[in-house]
C-alpha atoms as a PDB file:
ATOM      1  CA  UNK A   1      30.365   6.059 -16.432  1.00  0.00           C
ATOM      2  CA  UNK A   2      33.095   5.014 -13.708  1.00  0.00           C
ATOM      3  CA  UNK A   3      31.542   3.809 -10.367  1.00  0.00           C
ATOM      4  CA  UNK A   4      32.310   7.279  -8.643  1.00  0.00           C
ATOM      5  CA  UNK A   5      30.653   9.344 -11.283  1.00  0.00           C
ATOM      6  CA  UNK A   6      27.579   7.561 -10.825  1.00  0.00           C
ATOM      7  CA  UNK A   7      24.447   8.596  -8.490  1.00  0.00           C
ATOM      8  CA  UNK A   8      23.901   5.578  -6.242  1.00  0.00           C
ATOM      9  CA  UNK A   9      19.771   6.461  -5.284  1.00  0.00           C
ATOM     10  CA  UNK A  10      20.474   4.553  -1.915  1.00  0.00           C
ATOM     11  CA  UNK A  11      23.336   7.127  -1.023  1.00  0.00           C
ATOM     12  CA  UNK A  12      21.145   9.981  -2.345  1.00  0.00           C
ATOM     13  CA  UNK A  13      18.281   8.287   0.531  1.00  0.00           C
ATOM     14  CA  UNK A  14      20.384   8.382   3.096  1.00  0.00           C
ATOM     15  CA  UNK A  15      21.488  11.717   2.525  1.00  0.00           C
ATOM     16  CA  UNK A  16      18.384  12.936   2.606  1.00  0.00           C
ATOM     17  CA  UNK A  17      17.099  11.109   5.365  1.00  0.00           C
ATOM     18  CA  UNK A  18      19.940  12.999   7.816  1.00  0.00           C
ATOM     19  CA  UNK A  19      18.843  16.699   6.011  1.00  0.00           C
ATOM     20  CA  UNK A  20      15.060  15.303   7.359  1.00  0.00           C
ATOM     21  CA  UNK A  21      16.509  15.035  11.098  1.00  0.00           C
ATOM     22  CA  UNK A  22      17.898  11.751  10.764  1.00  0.00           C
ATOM     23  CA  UNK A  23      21.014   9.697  12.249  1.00  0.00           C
ATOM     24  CA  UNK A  24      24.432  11.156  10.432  1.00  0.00           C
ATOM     25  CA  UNK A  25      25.595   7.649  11.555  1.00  0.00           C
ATOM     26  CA  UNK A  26      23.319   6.080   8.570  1.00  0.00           C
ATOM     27  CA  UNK A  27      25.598   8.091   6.117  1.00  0.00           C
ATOM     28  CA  UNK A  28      27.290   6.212   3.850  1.00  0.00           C
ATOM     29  CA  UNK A  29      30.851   6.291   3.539  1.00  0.00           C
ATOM     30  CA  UNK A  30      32.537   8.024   0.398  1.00  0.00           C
ATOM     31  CA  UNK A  31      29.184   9.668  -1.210  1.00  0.00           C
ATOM     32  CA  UNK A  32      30.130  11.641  -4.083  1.00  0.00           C
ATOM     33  CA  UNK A  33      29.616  15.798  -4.607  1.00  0.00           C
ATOM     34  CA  UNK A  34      27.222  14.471  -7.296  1.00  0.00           C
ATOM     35  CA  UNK A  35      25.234  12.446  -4.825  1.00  0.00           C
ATOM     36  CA  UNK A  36      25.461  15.066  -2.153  1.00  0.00           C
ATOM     37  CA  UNK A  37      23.894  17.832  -5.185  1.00  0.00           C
ATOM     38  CA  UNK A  38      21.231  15.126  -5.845  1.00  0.00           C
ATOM     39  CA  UNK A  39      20.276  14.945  -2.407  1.00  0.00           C
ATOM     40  CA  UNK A  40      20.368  18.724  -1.618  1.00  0.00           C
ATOM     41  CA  UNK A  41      18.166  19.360  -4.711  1.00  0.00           C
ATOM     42  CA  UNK A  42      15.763  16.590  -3.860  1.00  0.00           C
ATOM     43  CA  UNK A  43      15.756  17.794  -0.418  1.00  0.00           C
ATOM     44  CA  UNK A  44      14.945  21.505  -0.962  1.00  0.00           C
ATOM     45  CA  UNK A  45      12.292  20.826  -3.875  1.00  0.00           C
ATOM     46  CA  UNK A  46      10.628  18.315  -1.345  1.00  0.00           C
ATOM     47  CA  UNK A  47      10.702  21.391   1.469  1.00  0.00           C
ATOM     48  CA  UNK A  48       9.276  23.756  -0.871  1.00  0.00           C
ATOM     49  CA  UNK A  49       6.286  21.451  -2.219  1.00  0.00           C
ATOM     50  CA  UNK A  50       5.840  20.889   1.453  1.00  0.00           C
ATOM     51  CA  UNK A  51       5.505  24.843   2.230  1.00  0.00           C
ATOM     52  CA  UNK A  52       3.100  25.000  -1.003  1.00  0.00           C
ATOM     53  CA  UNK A  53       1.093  21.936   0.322  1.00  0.00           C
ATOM     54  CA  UNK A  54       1.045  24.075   3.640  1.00  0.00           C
ATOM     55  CA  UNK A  55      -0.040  27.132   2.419  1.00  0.00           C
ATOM     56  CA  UNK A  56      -2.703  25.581   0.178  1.00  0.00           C
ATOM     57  CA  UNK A  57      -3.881  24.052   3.329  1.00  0.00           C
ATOM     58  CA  UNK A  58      -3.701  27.220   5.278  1.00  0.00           C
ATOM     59  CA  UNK A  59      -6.396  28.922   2.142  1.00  0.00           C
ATOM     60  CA  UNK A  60      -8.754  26.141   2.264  1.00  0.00           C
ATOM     61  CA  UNK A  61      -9.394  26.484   5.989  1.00  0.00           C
ATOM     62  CA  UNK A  62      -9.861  30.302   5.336  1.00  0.00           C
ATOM     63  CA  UNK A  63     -12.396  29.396   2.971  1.00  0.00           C
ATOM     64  CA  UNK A  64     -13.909  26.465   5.267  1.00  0.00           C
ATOM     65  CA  UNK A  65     -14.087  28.301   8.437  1.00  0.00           C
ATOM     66  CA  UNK A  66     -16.069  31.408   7.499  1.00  0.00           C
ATOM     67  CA  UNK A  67     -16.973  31.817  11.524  1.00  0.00           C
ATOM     68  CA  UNK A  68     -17.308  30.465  14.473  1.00  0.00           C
ATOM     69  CA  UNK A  69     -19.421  27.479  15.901  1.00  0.00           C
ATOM     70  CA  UNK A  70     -20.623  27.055  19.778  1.00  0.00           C
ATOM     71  CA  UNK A  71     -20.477  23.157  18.916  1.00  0.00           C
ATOM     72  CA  UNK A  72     -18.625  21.524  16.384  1.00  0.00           C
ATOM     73  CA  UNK A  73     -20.099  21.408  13.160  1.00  0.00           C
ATOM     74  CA  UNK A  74     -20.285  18.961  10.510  1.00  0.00           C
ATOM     75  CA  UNK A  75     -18.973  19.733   7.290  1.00  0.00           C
ATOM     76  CA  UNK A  76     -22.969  19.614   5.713  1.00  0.00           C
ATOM     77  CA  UNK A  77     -23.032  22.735   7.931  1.00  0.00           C
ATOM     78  CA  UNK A  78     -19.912  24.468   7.089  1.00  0.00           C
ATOM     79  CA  UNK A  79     -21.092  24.183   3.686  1.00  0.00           C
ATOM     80  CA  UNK A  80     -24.114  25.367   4.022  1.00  0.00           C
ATOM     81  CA  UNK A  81     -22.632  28.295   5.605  1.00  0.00           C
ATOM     82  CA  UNK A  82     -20.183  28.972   2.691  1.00  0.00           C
ATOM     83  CA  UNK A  83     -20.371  32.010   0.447  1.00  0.00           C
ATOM     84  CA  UNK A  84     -21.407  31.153  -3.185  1.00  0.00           C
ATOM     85  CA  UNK A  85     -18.589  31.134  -5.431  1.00  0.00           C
ATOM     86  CA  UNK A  86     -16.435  29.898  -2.662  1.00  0.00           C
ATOM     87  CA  UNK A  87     -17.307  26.039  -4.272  1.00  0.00           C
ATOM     88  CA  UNK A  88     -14.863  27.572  -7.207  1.00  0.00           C
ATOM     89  CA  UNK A  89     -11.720  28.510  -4.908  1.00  0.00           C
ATOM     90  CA  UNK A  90     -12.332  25.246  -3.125  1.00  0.00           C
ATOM     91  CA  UNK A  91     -12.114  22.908  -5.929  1.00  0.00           C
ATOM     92  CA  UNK A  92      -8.861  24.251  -6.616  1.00  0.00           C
ATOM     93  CA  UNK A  93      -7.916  23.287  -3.341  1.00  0.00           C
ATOM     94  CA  UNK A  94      -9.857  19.963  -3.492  1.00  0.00           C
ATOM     95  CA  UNK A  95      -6.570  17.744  -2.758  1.00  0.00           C
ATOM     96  CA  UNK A  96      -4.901  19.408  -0.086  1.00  0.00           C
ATOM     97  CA  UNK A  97      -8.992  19.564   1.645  1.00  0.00           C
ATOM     98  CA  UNK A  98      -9.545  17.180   4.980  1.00  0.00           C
ATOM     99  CA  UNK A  99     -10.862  14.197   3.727  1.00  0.00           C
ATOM    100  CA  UNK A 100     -14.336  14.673   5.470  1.00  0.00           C
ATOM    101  CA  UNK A 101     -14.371  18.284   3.301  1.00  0.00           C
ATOM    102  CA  UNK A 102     -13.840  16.082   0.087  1.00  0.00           C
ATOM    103  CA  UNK A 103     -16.318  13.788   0.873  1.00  0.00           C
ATOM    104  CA  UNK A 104     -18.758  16.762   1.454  1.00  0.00           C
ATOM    105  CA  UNK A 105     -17.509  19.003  -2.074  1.00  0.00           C
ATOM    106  CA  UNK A 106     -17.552  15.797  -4.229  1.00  0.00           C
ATOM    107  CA  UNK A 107     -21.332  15.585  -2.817  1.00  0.00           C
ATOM    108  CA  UNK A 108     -22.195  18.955  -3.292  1.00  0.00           C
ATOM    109  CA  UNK A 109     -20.326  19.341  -6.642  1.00  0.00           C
ATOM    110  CA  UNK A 110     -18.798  15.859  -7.800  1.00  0.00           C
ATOM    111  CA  UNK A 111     -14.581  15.545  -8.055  1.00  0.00           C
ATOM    112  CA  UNK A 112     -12.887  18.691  -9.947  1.00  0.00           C
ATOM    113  CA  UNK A 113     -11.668  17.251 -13.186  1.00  0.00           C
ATOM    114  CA  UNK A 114      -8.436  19.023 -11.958  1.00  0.00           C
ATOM    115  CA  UNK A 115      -8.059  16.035  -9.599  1.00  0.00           C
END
């Protein structure tokens, strides 16, 4: 492959890093459409992970936070106050759960072998 034909990663970085919000001035001079593809695609699979992340997020608090609380509770008490069968949905979620919640569910119920 010539030099120009190739995919430099560092280009493909820095590319990236201005889609994210970053400096243009950090763009390298005389990236490739190849390099600008790579970045694009890199960039918009990262976004969309990010949105399914987010929305994975979003269920487990829906599962979590089945009502409200005059103080805050601790996650033995949210719990506690959790449907059964919920411990199913929520092991599905296990790795996008706040860390306190995993602590509590691998308790409870050990670490999904999904993990």
């Amino acid at each position: 492959m010539g030099e120009h034909s190739e995919v430099r990663p560092d280009v493909v970085d820095a590319i990236v890093g201005v889609l994210k919000g970053g400096d243009a001035a950090a763009l390298p001079a005389g990236a490739t459409a190849a390099e600008k593809t790579a970045a694009k695609d890199r960039y918009l699979s990262e976004f969309a992970a990010e949105r399914s992340k987010r929305d994975r997020q979003a269920q487990a608090w829906e599962l979590l936070l089945t009502r409200s609380y005059d103080e805050p509770p601790t996650w033995q008490r949210i719990f506690d106050d959790l449907d059964a069968g919920v411990h199913d949905e929520l092991g599905e979620l296990y790795d996008v759960l706040p860390a306190g919640a995993q602590e509590e569910y691998a308790r409870r119920y050990g670490v999904p072998s999904t993990v």
